[in-house]
PDB file of N, CA and C in Angstrom:
ATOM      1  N   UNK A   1       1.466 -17.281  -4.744  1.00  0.00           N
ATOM      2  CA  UNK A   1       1.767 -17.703  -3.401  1.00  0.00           C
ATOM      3  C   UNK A   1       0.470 -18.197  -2.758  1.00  0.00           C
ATOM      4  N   UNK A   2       0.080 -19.543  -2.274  1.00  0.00           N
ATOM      5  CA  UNK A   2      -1.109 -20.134  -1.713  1.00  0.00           C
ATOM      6  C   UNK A   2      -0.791 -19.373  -0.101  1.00  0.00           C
ATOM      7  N   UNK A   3      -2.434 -19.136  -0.087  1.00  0.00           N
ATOM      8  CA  UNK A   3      -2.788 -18.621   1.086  1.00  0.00           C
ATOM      9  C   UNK A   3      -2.613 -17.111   1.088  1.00  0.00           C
ATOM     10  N   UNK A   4      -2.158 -16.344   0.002  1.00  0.00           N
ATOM     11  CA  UNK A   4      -1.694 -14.870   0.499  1.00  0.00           C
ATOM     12  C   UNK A   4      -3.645 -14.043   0.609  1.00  0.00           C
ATOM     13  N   UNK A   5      -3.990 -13.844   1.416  1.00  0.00           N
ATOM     14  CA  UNK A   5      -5.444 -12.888   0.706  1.00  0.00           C
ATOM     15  C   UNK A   5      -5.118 -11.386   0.905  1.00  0.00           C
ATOM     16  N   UNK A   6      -5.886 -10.961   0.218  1.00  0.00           N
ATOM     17  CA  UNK A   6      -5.941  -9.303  -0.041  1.00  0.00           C
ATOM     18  C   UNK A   6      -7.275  -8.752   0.560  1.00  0.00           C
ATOM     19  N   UNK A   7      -7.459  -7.579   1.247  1.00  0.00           N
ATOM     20  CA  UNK A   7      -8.807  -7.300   1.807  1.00  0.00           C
ATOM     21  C   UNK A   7      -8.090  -5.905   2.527  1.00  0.00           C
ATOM     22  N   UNK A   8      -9.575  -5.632   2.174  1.00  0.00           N
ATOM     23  CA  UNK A   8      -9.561  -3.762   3.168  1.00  0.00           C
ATOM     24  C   UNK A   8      -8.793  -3.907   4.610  1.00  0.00           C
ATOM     25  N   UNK A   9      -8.021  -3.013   4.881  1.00  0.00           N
ATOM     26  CA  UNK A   9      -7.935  -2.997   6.371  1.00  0.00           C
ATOM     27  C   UNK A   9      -9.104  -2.319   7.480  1.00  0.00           C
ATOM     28  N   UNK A  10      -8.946  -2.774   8.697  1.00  0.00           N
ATOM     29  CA  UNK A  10      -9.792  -2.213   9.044  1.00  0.00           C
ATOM     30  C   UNK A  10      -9.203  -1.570  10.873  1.00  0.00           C
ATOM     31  N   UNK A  11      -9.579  -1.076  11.417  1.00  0.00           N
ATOM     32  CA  UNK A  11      -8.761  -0.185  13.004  1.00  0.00           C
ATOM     33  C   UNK A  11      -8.240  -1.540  13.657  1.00  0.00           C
ATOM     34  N   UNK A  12      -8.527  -2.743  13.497  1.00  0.00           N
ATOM     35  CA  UNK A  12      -7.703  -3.839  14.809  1.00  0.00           C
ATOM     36  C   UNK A  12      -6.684  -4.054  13.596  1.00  0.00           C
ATOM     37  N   UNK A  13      -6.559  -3.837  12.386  1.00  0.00           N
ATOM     38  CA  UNK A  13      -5.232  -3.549  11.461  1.00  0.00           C
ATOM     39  C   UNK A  13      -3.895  -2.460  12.018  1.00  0.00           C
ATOM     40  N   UNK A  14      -4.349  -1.556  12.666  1.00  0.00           N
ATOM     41  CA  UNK A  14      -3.270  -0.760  12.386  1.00  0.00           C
ATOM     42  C   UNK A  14      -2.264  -0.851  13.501  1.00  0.00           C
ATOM     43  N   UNK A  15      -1.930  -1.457  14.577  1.00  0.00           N
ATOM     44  CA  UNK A  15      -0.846  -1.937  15.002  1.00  0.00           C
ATOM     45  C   UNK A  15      -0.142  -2.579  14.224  1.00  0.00           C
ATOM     46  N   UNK A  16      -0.830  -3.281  13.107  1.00  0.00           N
ATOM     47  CA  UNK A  16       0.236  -4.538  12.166  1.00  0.00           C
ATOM     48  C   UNK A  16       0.613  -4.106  11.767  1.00  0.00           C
ATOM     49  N   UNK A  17      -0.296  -2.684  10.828  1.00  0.00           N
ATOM     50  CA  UNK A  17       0.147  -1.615   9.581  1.00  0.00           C
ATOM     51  C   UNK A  17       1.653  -1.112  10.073  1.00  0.00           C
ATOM     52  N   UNK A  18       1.191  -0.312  10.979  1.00  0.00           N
ATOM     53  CA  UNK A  18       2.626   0.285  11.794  1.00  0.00           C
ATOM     54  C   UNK A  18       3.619  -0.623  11.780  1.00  0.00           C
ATOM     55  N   UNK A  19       3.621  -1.326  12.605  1.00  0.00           N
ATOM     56  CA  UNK A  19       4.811  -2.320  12.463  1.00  0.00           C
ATOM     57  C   UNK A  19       5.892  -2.645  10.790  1.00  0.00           C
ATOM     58  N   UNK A  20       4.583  -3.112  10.415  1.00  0.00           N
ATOM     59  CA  UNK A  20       5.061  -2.977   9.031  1.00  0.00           C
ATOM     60  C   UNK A  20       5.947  -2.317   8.763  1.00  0.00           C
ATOM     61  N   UNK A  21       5.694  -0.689   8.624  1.00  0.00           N
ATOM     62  CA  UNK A  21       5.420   0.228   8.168  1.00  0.00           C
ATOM     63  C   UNK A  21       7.250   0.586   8.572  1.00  0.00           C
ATOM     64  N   UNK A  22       7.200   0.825  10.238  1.00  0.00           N
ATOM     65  CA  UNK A  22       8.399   1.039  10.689  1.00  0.00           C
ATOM     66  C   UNK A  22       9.420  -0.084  10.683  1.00  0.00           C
ATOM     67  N   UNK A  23       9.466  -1.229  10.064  1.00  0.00           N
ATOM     68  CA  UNK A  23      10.436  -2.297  10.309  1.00  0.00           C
ATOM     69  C   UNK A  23      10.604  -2.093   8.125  1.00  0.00           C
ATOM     70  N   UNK A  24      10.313  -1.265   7.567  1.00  0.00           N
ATOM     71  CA  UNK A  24      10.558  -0.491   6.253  1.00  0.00           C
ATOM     72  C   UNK A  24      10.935   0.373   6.526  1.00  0.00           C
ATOM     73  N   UNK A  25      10.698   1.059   7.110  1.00  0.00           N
ATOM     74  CA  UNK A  25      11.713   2.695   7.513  1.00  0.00           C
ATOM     75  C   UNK A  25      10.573   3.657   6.609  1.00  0.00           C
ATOM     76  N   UNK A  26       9.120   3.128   6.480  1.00  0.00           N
ATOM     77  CA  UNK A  26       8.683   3.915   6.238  1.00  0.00           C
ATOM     78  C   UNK A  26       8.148   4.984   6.952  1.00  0.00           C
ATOM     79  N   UNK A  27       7.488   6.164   6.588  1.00  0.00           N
ATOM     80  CA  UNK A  27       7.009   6.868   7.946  1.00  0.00           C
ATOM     81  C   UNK A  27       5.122   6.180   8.271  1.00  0.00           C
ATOM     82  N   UNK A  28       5.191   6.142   9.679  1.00  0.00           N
ATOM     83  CA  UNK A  28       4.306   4.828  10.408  1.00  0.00           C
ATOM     84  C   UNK A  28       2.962   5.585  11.202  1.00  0.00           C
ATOM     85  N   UNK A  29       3.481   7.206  11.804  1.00  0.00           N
ATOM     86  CA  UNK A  29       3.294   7.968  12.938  1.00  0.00           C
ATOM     87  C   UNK A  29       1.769   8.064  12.613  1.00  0.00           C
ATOM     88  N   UNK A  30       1.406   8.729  11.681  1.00  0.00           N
ATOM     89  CA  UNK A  30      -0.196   9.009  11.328  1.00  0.00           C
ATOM     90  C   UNK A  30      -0.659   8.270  10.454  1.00  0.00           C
ATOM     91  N   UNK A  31      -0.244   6.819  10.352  1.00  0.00           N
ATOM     92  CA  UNK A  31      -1.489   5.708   9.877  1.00  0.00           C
ATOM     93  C   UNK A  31      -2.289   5.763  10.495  1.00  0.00           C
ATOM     94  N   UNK A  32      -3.459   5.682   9.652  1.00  0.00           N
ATOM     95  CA  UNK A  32      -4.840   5.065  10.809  1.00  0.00           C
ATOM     96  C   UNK A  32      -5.467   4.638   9.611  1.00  0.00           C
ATOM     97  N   UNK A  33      -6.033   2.984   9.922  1.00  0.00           N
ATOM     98  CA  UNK A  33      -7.205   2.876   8.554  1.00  0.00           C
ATOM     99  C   UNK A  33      -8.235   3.812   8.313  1.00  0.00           C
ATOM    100  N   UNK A  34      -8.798   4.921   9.601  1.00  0.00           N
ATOM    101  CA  UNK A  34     -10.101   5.413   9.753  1.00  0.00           C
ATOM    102  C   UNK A  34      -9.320   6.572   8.608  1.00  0.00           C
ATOM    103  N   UNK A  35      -8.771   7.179   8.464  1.00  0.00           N
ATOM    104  CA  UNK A  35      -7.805   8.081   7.627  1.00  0.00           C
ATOM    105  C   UNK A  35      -7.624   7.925   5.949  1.00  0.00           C
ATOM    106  N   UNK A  36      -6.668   6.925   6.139  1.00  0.00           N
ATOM    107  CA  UNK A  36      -6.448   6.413   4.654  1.00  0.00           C
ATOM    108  C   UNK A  36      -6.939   5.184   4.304  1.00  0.00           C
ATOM    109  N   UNK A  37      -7.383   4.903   3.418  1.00  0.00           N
ATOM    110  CA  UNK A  37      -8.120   4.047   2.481  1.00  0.00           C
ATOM    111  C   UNK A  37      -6.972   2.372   2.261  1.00  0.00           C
ATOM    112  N   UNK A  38      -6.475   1.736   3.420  1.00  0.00           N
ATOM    113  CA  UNK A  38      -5.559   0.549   3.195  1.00  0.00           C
ATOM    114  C   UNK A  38      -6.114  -0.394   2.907  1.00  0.00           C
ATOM    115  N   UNK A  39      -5.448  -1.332   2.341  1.00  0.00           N
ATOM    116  CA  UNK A  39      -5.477  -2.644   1.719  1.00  0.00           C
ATOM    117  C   UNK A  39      -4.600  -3.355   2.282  1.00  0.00           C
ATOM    118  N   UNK A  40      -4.273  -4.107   3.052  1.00  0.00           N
ATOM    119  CA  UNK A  40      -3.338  -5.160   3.459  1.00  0.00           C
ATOM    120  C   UNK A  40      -3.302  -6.784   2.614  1.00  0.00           C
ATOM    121  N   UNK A  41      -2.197  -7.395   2.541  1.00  0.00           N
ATOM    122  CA  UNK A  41      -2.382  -8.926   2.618  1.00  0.00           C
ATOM    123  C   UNK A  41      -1.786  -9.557   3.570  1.00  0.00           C
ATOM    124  N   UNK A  42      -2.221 -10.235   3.579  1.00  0.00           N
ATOM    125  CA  UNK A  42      -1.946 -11.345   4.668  1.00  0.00           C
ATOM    126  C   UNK A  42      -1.794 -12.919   4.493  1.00  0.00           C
ATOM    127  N   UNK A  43      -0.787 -13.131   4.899  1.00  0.00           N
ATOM    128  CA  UNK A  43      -0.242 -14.533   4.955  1.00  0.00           C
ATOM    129  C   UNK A  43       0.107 -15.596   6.227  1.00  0.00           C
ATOM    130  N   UNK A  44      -0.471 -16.296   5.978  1.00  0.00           N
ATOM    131  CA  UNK A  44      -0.641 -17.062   7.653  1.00  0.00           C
ATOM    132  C   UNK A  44      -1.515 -16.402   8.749  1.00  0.00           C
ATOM    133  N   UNK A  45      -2.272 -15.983   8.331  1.00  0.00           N
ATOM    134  CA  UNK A  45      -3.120 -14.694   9.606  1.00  0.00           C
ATOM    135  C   UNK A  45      -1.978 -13.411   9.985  1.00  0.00           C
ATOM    136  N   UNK A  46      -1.209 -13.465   9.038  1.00  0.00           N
ATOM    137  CA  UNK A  46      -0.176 -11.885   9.455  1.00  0.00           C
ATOM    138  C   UNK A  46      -0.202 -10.936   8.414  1.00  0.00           C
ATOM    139  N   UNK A  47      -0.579  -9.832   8.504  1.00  0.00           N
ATOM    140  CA  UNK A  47      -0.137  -8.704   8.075  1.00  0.00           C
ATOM    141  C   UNK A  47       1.240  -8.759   7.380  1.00  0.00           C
ATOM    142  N   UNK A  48       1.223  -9.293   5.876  1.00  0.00           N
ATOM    143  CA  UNK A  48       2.706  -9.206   5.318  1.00  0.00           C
ATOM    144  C   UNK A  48       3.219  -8.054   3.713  1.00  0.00           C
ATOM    145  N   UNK A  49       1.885  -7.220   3.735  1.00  0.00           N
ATOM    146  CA  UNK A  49       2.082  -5.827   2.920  1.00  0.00           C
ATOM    147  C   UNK A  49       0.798  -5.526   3.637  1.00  0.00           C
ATOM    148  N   UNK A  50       0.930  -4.002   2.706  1.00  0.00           N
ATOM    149  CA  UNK A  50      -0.116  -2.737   2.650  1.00  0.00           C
ATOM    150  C   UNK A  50       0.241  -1.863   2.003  1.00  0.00           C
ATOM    151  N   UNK A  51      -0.534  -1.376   1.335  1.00  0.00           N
ATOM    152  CA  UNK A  51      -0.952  -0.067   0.467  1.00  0.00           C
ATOM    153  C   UNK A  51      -1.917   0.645   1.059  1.00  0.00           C
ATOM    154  N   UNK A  52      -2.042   1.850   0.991  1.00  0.00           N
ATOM    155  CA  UNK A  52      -3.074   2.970   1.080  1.00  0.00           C
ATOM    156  C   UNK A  52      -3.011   4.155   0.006  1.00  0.00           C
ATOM    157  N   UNK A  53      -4.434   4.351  -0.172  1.00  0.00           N
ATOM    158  CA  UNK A  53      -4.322   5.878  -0.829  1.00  0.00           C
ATOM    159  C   UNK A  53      -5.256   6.966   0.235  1.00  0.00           C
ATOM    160  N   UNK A  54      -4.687   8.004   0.206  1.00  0.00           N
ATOM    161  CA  UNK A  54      -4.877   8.595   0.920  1.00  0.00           C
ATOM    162  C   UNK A  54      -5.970  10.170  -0.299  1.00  0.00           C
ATOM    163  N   UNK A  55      -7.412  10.288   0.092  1.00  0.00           N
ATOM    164  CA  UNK A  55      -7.978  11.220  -0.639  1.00  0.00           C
ATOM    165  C   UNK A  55      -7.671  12.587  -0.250  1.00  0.00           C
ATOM    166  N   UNK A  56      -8.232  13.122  -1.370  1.00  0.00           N
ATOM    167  CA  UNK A  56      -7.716  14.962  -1.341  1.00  0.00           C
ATOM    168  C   UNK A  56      -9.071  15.226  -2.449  1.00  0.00           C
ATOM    169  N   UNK A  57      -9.774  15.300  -2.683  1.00  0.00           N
ATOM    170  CA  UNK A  57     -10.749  16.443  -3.780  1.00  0.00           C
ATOM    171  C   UNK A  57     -10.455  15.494  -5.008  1.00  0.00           C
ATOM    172  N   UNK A  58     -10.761  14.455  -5.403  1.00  0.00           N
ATOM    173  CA  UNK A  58     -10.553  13.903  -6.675  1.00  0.00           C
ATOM    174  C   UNK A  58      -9.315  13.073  -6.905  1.00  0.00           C
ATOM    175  N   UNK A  59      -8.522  13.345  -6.190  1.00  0.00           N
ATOM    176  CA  UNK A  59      -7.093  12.670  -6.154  1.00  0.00           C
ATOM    177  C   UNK A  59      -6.452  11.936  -5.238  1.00  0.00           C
ATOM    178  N   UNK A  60      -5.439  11.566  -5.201  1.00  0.00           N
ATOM    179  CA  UNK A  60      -4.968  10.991  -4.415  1.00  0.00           C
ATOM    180  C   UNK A  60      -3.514  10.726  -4.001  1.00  0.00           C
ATOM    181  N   UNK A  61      -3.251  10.285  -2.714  1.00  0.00           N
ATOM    182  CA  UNK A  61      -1.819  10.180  -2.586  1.00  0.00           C
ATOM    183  C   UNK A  61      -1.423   8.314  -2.015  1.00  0.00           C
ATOM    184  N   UNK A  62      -0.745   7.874  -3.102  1.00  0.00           N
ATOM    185  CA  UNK A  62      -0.337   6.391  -3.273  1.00  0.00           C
ATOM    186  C   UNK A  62       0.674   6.532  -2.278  1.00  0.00           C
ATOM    187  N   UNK A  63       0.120   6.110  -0.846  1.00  0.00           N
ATOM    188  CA  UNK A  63       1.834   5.932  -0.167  1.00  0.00           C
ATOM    189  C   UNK A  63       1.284   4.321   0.822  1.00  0.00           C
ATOM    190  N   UNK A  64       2.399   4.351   1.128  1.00  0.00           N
ATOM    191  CA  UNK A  64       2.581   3.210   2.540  1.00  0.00           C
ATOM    192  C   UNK A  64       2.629   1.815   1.603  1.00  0.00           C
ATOM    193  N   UNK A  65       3.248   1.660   0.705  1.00  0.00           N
ATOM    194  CA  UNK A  65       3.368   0.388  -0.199  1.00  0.00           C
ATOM    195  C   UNK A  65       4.634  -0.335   0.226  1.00  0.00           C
ATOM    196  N   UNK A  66       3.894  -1.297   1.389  1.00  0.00           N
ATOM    197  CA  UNK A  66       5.418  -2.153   1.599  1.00  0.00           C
ATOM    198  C   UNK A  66       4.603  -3.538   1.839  1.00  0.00           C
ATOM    199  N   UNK A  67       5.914  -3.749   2.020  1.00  0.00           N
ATOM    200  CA  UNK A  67       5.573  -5.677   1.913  1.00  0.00           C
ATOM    201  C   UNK A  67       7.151  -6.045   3.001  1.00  0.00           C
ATOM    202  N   UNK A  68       7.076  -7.215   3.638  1.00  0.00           N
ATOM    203  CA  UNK A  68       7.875  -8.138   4.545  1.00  0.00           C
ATOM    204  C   UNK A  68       9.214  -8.411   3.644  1.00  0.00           C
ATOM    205  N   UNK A  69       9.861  -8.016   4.226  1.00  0.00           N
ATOM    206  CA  UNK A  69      11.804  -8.270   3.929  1.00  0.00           C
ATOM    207  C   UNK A  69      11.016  -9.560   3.088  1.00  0.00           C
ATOM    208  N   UNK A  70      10.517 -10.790   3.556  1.00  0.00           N
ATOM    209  CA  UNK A  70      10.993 -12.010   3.646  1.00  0.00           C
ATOM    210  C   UNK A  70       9.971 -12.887   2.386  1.00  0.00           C
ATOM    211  N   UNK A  71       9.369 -11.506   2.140  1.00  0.00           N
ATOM    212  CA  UNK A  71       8.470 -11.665   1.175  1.00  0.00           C
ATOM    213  C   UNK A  71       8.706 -10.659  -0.320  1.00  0.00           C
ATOM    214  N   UNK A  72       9.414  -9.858   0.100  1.00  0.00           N
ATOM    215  CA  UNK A  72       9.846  -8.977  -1.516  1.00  0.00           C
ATOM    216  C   UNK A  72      10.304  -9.836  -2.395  1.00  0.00           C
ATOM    217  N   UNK A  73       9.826  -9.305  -3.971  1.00  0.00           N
ATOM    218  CA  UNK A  73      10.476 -10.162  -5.022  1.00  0.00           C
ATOM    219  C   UNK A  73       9.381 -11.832  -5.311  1.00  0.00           C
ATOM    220  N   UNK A  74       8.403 -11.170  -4.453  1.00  0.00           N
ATOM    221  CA  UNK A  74       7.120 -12.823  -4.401  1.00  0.00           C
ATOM    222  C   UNK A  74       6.394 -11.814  -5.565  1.00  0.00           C
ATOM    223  N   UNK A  75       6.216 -10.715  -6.186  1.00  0.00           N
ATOM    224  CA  UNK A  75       5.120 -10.292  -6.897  1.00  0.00           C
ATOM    225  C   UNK A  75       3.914  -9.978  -5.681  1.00  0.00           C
ATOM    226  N   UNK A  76       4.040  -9.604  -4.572  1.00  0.00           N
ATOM    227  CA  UNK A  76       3.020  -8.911  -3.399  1.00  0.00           C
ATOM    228  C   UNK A  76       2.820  -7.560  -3.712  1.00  0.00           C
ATOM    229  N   UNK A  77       3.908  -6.757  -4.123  1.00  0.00           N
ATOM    230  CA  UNK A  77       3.605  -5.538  -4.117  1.00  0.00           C
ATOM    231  C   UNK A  77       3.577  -5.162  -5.357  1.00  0.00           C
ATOM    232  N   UNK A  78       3.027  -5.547  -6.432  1.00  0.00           N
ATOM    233  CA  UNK A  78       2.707  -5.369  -7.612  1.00  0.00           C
ATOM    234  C   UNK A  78       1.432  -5.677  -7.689  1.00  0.00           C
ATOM    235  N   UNK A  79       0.607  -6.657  -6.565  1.00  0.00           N
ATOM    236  CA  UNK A  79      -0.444  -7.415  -6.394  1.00  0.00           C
ATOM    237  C   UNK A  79      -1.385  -6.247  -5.317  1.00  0.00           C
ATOM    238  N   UNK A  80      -0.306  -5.731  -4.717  1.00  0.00           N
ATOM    239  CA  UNK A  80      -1.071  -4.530  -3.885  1.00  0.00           C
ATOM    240  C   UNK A  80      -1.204  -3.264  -4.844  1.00  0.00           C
ATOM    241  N   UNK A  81       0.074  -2.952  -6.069  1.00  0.00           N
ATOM    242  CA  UNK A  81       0.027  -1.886  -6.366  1.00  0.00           C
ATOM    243  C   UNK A  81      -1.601  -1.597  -7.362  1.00  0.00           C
ATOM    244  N   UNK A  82      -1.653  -2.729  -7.681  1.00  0.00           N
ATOM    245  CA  UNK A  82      -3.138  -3.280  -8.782  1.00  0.00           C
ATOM    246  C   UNK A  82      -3.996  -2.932  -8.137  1.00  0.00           C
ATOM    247  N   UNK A  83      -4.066  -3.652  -6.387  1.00  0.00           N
ATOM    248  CA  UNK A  83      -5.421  -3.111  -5.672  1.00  0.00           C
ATOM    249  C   UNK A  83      -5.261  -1.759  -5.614  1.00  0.00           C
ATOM    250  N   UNK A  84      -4.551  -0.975  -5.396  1.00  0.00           N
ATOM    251  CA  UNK A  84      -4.603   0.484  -4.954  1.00  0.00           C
ATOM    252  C   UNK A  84      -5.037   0.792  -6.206  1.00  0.00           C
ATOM    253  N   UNK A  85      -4.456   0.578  -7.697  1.00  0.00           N
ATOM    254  CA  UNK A  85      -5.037   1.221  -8.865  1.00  0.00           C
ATOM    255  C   UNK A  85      -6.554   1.163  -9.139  1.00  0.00           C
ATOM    256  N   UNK A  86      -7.085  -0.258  -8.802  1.00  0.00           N
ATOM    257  CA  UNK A  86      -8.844  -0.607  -8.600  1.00  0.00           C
ATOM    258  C   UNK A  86      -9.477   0.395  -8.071  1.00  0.00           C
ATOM    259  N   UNK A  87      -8.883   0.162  -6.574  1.00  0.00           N
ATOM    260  CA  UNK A  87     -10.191   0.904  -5.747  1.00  0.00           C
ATOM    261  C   UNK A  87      -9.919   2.623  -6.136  1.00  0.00           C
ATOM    262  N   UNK A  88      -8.954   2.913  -7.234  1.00  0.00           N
ATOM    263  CA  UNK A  88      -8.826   4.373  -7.480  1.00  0.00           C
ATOM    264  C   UNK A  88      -9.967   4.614  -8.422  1.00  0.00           C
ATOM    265  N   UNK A  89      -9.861   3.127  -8.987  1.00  0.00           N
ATOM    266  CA  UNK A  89     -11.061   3.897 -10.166  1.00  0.00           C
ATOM    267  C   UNK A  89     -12.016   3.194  -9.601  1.00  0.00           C
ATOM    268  N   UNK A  90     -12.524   2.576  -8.521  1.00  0.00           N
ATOM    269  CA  UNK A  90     -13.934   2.269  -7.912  1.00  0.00           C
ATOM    270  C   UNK A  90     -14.184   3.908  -7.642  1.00  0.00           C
ATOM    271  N   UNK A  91     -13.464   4.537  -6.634  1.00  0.00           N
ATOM    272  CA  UNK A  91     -13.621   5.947  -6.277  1.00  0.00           C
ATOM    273  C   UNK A  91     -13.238   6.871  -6.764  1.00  0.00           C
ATOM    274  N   UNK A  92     -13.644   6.711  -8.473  1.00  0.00           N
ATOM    275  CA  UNK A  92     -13.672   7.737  -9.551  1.00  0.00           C
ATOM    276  C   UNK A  92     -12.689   8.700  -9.422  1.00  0.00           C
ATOM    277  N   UNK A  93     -11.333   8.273  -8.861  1.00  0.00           N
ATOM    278  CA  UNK A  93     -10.225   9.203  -8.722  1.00  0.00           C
ATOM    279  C   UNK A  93      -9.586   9.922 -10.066  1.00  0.00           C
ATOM    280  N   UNK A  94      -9.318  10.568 -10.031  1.00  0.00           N
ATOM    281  CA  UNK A  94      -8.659  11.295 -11.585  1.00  0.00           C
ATOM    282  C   UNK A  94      -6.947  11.508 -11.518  1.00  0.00           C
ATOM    283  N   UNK A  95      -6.470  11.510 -10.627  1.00  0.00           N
ATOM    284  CA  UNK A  95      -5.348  10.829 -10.497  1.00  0.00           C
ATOM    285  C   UNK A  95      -4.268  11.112  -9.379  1.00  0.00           C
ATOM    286  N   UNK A  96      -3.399   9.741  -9.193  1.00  0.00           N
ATOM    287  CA  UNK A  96      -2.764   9.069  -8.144  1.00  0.00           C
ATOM    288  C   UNK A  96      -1.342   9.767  -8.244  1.00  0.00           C
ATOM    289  N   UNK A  97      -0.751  10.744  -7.292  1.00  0.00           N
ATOM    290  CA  UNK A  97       0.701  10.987  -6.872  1.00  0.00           C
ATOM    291  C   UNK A  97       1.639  10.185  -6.007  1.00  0.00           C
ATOM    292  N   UNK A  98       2.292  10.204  -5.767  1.00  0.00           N
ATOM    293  CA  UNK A  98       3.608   9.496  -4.835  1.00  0.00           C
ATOM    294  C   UNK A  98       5.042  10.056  -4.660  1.00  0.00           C
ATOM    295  N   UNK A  99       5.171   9.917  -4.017  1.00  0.00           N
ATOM    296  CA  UNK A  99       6.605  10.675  -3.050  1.00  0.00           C
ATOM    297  C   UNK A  99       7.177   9.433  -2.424  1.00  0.00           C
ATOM    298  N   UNK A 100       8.254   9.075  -3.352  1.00  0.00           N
ATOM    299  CA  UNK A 100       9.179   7.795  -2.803  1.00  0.00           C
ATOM    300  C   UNK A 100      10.648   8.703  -3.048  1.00  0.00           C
ATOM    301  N   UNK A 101      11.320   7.891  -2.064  1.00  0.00           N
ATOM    302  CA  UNK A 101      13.170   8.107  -2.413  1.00  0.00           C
ATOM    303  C   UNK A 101      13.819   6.812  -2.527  1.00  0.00           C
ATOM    304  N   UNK A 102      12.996   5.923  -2.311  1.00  0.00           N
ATOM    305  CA  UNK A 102      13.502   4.326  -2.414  1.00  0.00           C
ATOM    306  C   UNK A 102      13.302   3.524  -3.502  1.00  0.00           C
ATOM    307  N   UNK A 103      12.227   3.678  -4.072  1.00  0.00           N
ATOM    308  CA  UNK A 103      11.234   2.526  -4.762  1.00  0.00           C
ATOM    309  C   UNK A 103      11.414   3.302  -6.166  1.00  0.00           C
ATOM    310  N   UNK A 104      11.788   4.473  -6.713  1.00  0.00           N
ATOM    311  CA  UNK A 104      11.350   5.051  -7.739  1.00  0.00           C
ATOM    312  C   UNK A 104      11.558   4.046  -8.877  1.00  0.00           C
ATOM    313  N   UNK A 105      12.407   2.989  -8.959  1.00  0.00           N
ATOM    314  CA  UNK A 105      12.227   2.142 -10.445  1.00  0.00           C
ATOM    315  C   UNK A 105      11.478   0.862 -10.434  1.00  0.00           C
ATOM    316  N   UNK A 106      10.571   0.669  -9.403  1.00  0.00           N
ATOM    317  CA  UNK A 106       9.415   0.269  -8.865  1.00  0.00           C
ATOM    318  C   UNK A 106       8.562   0.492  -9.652  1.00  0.00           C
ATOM    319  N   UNK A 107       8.402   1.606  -9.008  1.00  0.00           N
ATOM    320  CA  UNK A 107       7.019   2.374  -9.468  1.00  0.00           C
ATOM    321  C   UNK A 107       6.968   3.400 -10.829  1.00  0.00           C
ATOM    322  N   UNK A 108       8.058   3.270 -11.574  1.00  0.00           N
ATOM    323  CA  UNK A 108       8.484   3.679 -13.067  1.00  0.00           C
ATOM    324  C   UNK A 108       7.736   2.354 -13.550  1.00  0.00           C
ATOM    325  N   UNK A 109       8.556   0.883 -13.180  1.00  0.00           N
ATOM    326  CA  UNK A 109       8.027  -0.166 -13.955  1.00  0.00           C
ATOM    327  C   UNK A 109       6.422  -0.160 -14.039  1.00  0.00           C
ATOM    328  N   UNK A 110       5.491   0.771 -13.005  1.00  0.00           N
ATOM    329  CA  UNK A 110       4.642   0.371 -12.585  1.00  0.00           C
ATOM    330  C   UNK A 110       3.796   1.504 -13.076  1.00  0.00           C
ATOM    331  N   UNK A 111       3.965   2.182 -14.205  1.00  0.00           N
ATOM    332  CA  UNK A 111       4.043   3.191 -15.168  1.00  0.00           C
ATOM    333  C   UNK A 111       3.399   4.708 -14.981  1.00  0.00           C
ATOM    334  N   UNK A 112       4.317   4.975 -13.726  1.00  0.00           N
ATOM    335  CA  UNK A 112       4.186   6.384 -13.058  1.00  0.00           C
ATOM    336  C   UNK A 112       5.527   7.021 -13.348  1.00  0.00           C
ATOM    337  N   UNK A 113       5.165   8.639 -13.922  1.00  0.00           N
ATOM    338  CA  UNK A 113       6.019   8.982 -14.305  1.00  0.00           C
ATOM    339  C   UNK A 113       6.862   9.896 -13.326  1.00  0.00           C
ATOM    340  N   UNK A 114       7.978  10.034 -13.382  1.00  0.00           N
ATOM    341  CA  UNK A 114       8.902  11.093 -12.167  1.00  0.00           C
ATOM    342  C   UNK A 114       8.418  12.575 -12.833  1.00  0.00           C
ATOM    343  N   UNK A 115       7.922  13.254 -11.663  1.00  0.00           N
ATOM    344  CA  UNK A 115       8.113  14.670 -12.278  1.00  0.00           C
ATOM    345  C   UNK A 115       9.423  15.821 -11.410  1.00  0.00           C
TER     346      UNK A 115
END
């Protein structure tokens, strides 16, 4: 997709994040970039996914992976799920959990296992 870029979020991000976030039905309430570690892309100067991992002692928690109704099925969130896997092993993480009820054959394809 021309024009999509990928880049850290940063605090004038997280009104977009949210938005995002709640127009997915994900939970939105305690985003903050200063918090969790996001990645957004953006298309046309808009906020149209995000990922975050969120640290704990070596590990991590893979949540807030959404992308725009109008954009699912472009390969965005497979393009975010890659950045979140990077910057896991930039920050020598040992390994990434997730708690979905939506996405689970998503993120099976995306070779995380259900426990």
């Amino acid at each position: 997709m021309d024009g999509l870029v990928f880049r850290h979020a940063s605090t004038t991000d997280d009104p977009a994040l949210r938005g995002l976030l709640q127009s997915v039905k994900l939970p939105f309430e305690d985003v903050a970039s200063e918090r969790q570690d996001f990645m957004v892309a953006l298309w046309q100067g808009r906020v149209v996914g995000c990922v975050a991992l969120e640290r704990f002692e070596g590990v991590a928690l893979l949540r807030s992976l959404a992308v725009a109704e109008s954009l699912r099925g472009s390969g965005v969130g497979r393009e975010l799920h890659d950045c979140a896997l990077a910057r896991a092993r930039e920050l020598g993480l040992s390994r990434l959990f997730l708690l979905t009820t939506t996405a689970a054959p998503f993120f099976e394809r995306c070779v995380f296992q259900p426990s």
